[in-house]
Protein backbone atom coordinates (compact mmCIF):
# COMPACT_ATOMS: atom_id res chain seq x y z
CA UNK A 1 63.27 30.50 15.64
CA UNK A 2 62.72 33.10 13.16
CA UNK A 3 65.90 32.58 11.41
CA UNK A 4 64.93 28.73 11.00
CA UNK A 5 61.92 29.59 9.72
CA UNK A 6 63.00 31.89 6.68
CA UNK A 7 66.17 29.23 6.61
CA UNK A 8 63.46 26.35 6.10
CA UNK A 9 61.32 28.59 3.57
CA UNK A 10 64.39 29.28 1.59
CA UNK A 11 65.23 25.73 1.10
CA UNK A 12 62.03 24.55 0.22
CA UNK A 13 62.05 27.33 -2.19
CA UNK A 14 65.65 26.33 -3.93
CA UNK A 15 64.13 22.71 -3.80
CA UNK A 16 61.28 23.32 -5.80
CA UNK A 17 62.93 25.68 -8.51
CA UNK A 18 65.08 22.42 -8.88
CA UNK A 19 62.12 19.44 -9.09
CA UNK A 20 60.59 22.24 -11.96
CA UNK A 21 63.92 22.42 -13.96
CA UNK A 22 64.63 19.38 -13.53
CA UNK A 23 60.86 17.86 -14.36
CA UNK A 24 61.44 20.47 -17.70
CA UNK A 25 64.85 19.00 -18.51
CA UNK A 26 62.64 15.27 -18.45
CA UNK A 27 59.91 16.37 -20.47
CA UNK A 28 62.32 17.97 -23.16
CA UNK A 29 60.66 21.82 -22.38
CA UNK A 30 64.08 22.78 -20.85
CA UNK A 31 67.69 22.86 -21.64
CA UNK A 32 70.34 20.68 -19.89
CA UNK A 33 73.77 21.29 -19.64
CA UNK A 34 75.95 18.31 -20.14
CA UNK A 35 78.70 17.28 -18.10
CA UNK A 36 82.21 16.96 -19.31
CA UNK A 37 82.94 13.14 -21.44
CA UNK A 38 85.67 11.77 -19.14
CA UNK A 39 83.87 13.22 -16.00
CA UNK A 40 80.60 11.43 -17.66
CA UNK A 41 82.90 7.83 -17.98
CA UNK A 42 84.34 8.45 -14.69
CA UNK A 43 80.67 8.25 -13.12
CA UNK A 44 79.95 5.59 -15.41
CA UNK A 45 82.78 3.65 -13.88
CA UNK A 46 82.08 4.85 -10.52
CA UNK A 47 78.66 3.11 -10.72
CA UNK A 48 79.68 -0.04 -11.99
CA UNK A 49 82.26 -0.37 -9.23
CA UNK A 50 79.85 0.25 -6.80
CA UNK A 51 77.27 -2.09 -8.05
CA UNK A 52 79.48 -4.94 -8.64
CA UNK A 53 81.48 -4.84 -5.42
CA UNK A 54 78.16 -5.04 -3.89
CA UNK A 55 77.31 -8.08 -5.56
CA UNK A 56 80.74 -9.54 -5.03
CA UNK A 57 80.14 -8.48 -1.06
CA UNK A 58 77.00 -9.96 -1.17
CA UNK A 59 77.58 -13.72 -2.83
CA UNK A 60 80.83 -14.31 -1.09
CA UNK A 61 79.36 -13.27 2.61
CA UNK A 62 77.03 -15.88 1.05
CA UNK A 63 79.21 -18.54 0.44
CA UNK A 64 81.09 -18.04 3.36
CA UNK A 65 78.16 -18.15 5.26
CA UNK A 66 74.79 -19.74 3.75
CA UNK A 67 73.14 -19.38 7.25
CA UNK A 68 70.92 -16.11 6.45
CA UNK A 69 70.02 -15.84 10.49
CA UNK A 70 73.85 -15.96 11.46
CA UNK A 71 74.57 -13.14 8.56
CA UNK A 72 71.83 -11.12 10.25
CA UNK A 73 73.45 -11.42 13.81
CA UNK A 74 77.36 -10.62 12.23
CA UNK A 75 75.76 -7.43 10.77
CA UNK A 76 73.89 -6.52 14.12
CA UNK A 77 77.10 -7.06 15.83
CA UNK A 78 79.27 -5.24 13.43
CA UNK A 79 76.44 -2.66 13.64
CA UNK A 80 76.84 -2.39 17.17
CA UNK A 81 80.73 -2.29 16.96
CA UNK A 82 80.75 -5.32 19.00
CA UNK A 83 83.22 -8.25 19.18
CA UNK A 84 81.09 -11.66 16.97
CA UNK A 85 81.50 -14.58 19.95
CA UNK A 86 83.21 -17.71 18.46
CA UNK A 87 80.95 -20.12 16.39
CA UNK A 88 81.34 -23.75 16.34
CA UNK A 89 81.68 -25.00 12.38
CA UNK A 90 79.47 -27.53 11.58
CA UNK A 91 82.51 -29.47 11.12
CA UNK A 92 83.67 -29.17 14.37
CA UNK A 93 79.85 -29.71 15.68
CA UNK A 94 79.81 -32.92 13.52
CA UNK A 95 83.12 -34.21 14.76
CA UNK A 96 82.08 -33.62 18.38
CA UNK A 97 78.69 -35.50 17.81
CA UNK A 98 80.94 -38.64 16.28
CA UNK A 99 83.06 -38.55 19.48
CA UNK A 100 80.14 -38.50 21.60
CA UNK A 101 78.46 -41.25 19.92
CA UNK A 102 82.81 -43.18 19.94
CA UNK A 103 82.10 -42.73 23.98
CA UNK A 104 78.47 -44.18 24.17
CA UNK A 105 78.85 -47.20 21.26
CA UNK A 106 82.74 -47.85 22.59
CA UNK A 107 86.09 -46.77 21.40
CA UNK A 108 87.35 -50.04 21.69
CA UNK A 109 84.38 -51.48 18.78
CA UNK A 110 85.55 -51.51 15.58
CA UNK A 111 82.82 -48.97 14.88
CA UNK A 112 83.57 -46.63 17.91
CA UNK A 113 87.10 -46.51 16.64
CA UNK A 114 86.08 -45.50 13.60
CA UNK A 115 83.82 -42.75 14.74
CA UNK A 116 86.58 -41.36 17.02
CA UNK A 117 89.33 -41.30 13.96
CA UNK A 118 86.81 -39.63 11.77
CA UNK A 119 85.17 -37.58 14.25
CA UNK A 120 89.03 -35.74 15.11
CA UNK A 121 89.63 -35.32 11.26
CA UNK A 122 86.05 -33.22 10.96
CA UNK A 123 87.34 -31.20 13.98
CA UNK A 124 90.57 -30.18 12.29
CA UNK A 125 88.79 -29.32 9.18
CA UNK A 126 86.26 -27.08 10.86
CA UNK A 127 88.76 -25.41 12.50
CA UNK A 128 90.47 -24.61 9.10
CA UNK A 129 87.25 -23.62 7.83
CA UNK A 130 87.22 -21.01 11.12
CA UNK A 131 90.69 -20.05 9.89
CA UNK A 132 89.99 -19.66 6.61
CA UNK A 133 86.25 -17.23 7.24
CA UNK A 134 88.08 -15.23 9.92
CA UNK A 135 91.11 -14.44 7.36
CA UNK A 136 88.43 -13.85 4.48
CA UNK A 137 86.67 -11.21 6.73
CA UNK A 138 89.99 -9.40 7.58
CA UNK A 139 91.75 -9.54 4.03
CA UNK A 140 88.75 -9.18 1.79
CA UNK A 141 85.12 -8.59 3.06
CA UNK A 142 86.11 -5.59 5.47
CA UNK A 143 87.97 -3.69 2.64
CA UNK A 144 85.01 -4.20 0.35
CA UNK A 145 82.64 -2.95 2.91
CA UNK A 146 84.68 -0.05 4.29
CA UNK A 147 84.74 0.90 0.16
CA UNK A 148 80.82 1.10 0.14
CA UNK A 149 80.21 2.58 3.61
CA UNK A 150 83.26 5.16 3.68
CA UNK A 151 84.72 6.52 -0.08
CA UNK A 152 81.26 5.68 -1.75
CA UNK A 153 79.20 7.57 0.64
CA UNK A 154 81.61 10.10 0.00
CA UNK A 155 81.34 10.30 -3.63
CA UNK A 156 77.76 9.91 -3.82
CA UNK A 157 77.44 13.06 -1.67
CA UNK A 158 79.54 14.97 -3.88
CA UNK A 159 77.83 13.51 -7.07
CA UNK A 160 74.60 14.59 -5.81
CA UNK A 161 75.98 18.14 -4.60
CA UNK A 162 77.34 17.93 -8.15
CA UNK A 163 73.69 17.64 -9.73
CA UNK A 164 72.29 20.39 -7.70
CA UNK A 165 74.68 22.72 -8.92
CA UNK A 166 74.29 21.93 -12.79
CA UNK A 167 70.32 22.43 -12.02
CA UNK A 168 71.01 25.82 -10.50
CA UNK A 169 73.21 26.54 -13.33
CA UNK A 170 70.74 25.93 -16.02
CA UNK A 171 67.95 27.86 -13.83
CA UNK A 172 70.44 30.67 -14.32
CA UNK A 173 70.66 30.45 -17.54
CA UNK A 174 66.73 30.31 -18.48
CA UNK A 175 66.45 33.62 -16.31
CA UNK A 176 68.81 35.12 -18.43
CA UNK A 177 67.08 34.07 -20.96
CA UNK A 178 64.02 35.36 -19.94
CA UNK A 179 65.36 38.51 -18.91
CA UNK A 180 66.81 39.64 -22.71
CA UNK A 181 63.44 38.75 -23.71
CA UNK A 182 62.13 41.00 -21.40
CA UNK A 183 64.79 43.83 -21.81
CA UNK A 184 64.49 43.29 -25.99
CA UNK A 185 60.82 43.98 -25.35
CA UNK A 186 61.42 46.71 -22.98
CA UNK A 187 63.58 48.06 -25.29
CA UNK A 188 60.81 48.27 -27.98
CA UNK A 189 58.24 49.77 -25.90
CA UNK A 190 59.23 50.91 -22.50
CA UNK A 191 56.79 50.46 -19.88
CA UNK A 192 58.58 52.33 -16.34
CA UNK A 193 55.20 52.25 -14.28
CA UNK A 194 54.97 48.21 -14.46
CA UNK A 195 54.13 47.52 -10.47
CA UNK A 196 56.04 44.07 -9.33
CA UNK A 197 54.94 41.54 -6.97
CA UNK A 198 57.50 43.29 -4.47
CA UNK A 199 56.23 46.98 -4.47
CA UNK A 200 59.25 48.05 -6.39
CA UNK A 201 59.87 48.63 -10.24
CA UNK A 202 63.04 46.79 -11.73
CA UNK A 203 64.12 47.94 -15.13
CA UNK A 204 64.51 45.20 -18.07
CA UNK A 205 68.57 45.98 -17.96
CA UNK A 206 68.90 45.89 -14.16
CA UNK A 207 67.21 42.58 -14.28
CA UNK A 208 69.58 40.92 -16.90
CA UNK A 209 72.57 42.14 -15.58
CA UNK A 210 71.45 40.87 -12.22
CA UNK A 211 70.49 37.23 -14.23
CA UNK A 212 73.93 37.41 -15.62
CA UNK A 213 75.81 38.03 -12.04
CA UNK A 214 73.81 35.28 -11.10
CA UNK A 215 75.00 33.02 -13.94
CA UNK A 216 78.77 33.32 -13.66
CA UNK A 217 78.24 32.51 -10.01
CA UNK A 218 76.18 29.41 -10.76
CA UNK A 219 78.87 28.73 -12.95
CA UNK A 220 82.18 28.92 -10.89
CA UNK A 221 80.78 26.78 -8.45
CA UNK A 222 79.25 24.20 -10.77
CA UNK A 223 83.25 24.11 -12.43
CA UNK A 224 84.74 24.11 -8.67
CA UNK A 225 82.13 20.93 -7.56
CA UNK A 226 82.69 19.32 -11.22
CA UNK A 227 86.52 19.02 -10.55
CA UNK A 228 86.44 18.04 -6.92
CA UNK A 229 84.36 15.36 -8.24
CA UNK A 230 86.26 14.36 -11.03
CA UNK A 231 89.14 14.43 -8.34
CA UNK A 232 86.93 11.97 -5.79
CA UNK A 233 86.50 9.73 -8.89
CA UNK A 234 89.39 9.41 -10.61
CA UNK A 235 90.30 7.84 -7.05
CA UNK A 236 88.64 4.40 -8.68
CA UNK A 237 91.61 3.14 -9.84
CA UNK A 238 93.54 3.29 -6.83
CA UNK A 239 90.13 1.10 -5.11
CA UNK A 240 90.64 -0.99 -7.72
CA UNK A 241 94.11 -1.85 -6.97
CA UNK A 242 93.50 -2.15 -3.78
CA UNK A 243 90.34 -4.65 -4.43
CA UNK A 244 93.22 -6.28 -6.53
CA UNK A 245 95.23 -7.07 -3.81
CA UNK A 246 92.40 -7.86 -1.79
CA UNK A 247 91.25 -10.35 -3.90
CA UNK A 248 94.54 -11.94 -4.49
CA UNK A 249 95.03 -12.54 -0.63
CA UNK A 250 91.43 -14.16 -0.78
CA UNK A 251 92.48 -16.57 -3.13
CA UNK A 252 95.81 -17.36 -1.44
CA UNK A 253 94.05 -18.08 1.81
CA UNK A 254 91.06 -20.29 -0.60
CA UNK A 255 93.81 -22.51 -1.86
CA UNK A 256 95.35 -22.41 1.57
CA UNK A 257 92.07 -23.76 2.99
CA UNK A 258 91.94 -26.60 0.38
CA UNK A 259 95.13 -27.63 0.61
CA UNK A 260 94.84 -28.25 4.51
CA UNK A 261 91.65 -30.60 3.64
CA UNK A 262 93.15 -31.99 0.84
CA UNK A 263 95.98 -32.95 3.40
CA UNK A 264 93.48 -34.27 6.28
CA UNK A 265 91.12 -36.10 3.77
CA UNK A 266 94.18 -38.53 2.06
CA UNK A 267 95.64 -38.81 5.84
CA UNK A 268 92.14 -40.16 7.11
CA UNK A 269 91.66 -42.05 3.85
CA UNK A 270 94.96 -43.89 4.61
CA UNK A 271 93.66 -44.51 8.48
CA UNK A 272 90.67 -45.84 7.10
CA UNK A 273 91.79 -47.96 4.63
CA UNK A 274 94.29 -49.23 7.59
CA UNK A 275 90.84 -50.15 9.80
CA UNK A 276 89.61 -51.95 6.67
CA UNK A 277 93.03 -54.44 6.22
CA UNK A 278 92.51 -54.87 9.86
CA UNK A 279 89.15 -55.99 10.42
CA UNK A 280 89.73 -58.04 7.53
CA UNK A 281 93.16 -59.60 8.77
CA UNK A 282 92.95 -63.11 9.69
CA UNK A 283 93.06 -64.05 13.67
CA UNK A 284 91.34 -59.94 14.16
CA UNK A 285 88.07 -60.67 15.77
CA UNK A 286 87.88 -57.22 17.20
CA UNK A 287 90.30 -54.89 14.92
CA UNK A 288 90.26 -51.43 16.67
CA UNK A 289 91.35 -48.37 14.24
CA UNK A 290 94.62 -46.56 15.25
CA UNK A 291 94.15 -43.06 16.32
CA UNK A 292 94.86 -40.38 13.75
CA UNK A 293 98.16 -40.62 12.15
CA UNK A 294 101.01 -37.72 13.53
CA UNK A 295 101.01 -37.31 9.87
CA UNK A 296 97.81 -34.98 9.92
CA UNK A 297 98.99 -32.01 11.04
CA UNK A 298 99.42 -28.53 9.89
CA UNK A 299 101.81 -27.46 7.31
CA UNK A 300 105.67 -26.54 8.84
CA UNK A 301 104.49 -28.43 12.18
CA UNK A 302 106.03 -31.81 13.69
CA UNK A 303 104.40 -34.60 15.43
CA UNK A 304 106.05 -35.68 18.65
CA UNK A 305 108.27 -38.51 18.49
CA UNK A 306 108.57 -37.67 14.49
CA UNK A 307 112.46 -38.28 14.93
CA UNK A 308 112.49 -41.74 15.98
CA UNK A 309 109.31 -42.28 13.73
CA UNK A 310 111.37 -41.53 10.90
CA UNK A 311 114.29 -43.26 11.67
CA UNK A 312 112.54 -46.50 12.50
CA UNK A 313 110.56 -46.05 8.74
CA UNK A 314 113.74 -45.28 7.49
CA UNK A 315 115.59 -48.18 8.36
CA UNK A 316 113.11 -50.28 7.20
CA UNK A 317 111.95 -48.57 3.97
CA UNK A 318 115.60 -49.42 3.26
CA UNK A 319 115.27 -53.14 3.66
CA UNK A 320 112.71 -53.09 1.76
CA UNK A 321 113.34 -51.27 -1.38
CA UNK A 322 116.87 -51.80 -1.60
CA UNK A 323 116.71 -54.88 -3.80
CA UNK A 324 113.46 -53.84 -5.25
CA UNK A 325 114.32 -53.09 -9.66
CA UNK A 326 111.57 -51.14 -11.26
CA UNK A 327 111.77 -48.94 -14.10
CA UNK A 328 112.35 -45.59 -14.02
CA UNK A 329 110.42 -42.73 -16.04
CA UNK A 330 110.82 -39.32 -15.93
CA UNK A 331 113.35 -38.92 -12.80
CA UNK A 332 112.71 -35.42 -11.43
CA UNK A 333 114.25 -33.25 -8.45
CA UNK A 334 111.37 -32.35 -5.89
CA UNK A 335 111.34 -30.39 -2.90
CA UNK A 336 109.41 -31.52 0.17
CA UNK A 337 106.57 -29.41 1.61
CA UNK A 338 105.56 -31.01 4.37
CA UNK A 339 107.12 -33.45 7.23
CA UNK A 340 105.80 -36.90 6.10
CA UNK A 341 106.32 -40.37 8.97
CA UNK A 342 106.29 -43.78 6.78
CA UNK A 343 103.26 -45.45 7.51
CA UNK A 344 104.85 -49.05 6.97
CA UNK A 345 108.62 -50.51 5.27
CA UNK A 346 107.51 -49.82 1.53
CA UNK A 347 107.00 -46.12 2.13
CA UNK A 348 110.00 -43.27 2.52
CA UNK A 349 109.84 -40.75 5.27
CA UNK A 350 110.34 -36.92 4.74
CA UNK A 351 111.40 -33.88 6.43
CA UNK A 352 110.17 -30.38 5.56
CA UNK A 353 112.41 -28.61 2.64
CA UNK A 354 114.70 -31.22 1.69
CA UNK A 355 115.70 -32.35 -1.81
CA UNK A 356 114.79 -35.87 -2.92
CA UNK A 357 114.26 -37.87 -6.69
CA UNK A 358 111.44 -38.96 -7.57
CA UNK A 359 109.84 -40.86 -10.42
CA UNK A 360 107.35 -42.82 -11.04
CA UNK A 361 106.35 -46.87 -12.64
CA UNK A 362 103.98 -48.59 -14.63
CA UNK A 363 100.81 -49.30 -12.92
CA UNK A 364 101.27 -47.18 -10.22
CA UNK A 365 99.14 -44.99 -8.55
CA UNK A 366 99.13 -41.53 -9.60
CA UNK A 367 98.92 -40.05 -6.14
CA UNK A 368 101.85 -41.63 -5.43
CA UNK A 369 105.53 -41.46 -6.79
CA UNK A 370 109.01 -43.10 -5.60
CA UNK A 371 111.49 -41.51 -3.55
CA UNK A 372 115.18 -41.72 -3.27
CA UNK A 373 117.81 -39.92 -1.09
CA UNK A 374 121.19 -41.16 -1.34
CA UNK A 375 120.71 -44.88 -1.10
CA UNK A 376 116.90 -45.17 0.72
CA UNK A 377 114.33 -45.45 -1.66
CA UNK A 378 110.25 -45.57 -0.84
CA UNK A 379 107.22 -44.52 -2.05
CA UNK A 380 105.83 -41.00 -0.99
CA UNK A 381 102.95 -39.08 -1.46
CA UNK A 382 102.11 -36.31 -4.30
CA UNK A 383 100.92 -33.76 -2.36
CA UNK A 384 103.98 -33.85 0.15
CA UNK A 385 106.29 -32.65 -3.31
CA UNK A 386 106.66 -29.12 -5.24
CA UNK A 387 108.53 -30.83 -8.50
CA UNK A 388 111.24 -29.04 -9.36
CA UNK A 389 112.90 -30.33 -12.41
């Protein structure tokens, strides 16, 4: 108990030397000692990493979730080191309302239909969106938090451990300061009965040698905690490569996201625009929407029966287009990203990978170009194509 006592006196002595010198330094009535340049830009940069990927943490945990009460229970959880339970999107929520309401109104109405085809395309896009936050968290939030929690903390320790030995260096260097003023003086007019505060008489040379064994202490360890720290910081770049990297796989899975709705909206655009010929075919008194096409599906996957689909389309895409003369403009090689069934005789099916020529005609629509292979010929979608040539 003793021990902690004189332990806790000591420090609160070293603390207060250091709020003086460094209260001095701020009122100009002391001298500072200034840190090397490139150690001062490294901090410099070290700061403005650390404030901006804090900001960056902040406004995309924002946009990927704008609920502030469900941030508040991912950080409690990831507080707690516990696993986040599965949340519905509102997508998904949404859908599953419009399939309730399908079930109550009737499926077989042209309005239940509708609800039920639109209510299974929000479903697929919330589940991207689920996709989409949980690969966000993994490839980019978590490395941007483990920088702030783990190498900043790390770094601001040293900086600070850094700042309290600079202030004990210049306190060194004011006592030996004040101590050839004394020995000068003492020098002049020797005084060897002087009583200190401690019962005992130091001379003026005793006491600025012992100032001066106190200095190049002071200042070995201020050069050893100025290098470690100029070691801990020159480790920026590397977290800015890896933030890099980070932030390149963030993207990718972004434009992965948008690409999947891009794909479900234009599939449920062309279901919808089917109800709408079909309610307004002659003879329809009830028209009932199809369910969702086996074209809206994930990229690289096949709907079931997509073989005979695709034969069937082809066959007739054939009859169709095979007399059909239009002009051709700008005839270019494209590969084909996705599997794509022909949704009636003037359209040309498509399997994953394959090489096909396309162009396009006057008057026709741009999301939409025609396709041959060998002798079938049909129109196919943009988005299904990576032009080659």
């Amino acid at each position: 108990m003793d021990f902690n006592v004189k332990k806790l006196a000591s420090d609160a002595g070293v603390f207060f030397t250091r709020a003086v010198q460094f209260t001095e330094e701020k009122l100009g009535q002391a001298e500072k000692t200034e840190l090397d340049p490139h150690l001062e830009n490294l901090i410099v940069r070290a700061d403005s990493t650390k404030n901006w990927t804090e900001k960056i943490l902040r406004q995309t945990e924002v946009l990927l979730q704008p609920n502030p009460s469900a941030r508040i229970e991912e950080f409690i959880y990831d507080k707690l080191d516990k696993k986040l339970p599965s949340r519905t999107t509102n997508a998904e929520l949404l859908g599953q309302y419009m399939l309730e309401a399908a079930d109550e109104f009737g499926p077989g109405t042209p309005y239940g239909s509708t609800l039920v085809t639109v209510g299974e395309y929000q479903k697929r896009l919330g589940g991207a969106e689920r996709e989409f936050l949980q690969t966000s968290a993994v490839t980019f939030l978590t490395p941007l938090r483990n920088f702030l929690e783990g190498d900043w903390r790390t770094i601001s320790k040293e900086k600070r451990l850094l700042e309290n030995r600079r202030l004990d260096l210049d306190i060194c260097k004011a006592r030996l300061k004040k101590a050839k003023q004394a020995e000068a003086k003492a020098a002049a007019a020797p005084d060897f009965q002087e009583t200190r505060p401690r019962n005992y008489v130091l001379s003026a040379s005793a006491s600025a040698l012992s100032a001066k064994h106190e200095l190049r202490v002071a200042q070995v360890e201020f050069d050893r905690q100025a290098e470690v720290t100029r070691l801990l910081l020159e480790g920026i770049s590397s977290t800015h490569l890896n933030h890099l990297r980070c932030l390149q796989d963030y993207a990718e899975a972004q434009a992965t996201y948008y690409a999947q709705c891009h794909h479900y909206m234009q599939d449920l655009q062309r279901e919808l625009t089917r109800c709408a010929n079909a309610v307004g075919a002659p003879h329809s008194s009830a028209a009932v929407c199809p369910s969702p096409v086996s074209s809206a599906f994930l990229p690289g996957q096949s709907p079931p029966g997509g073989t005979v689909s695709f034969l069937s389309s082809q066959k007739s895409s054939t009859l169709a287009m095979e007399h059909t003369k239009l002009p051709v403009t700008g005839t270019r090689k494209a590969k084909v990203l996705y599997d794509y069934d022909a949704h009636d005789a003037s359209e040309l099916s498509l399997l994953a990978d394959e090489l096909i020529m396309v162009y396009t005609v006057p008057g026709m629509d741009p999301d939409w170009l025609i396709g041959e292979r060998g002798n079938e010929k049909g129109k196919v979608p943009v988005t299904y194509l990576e032009l080659l040539s």
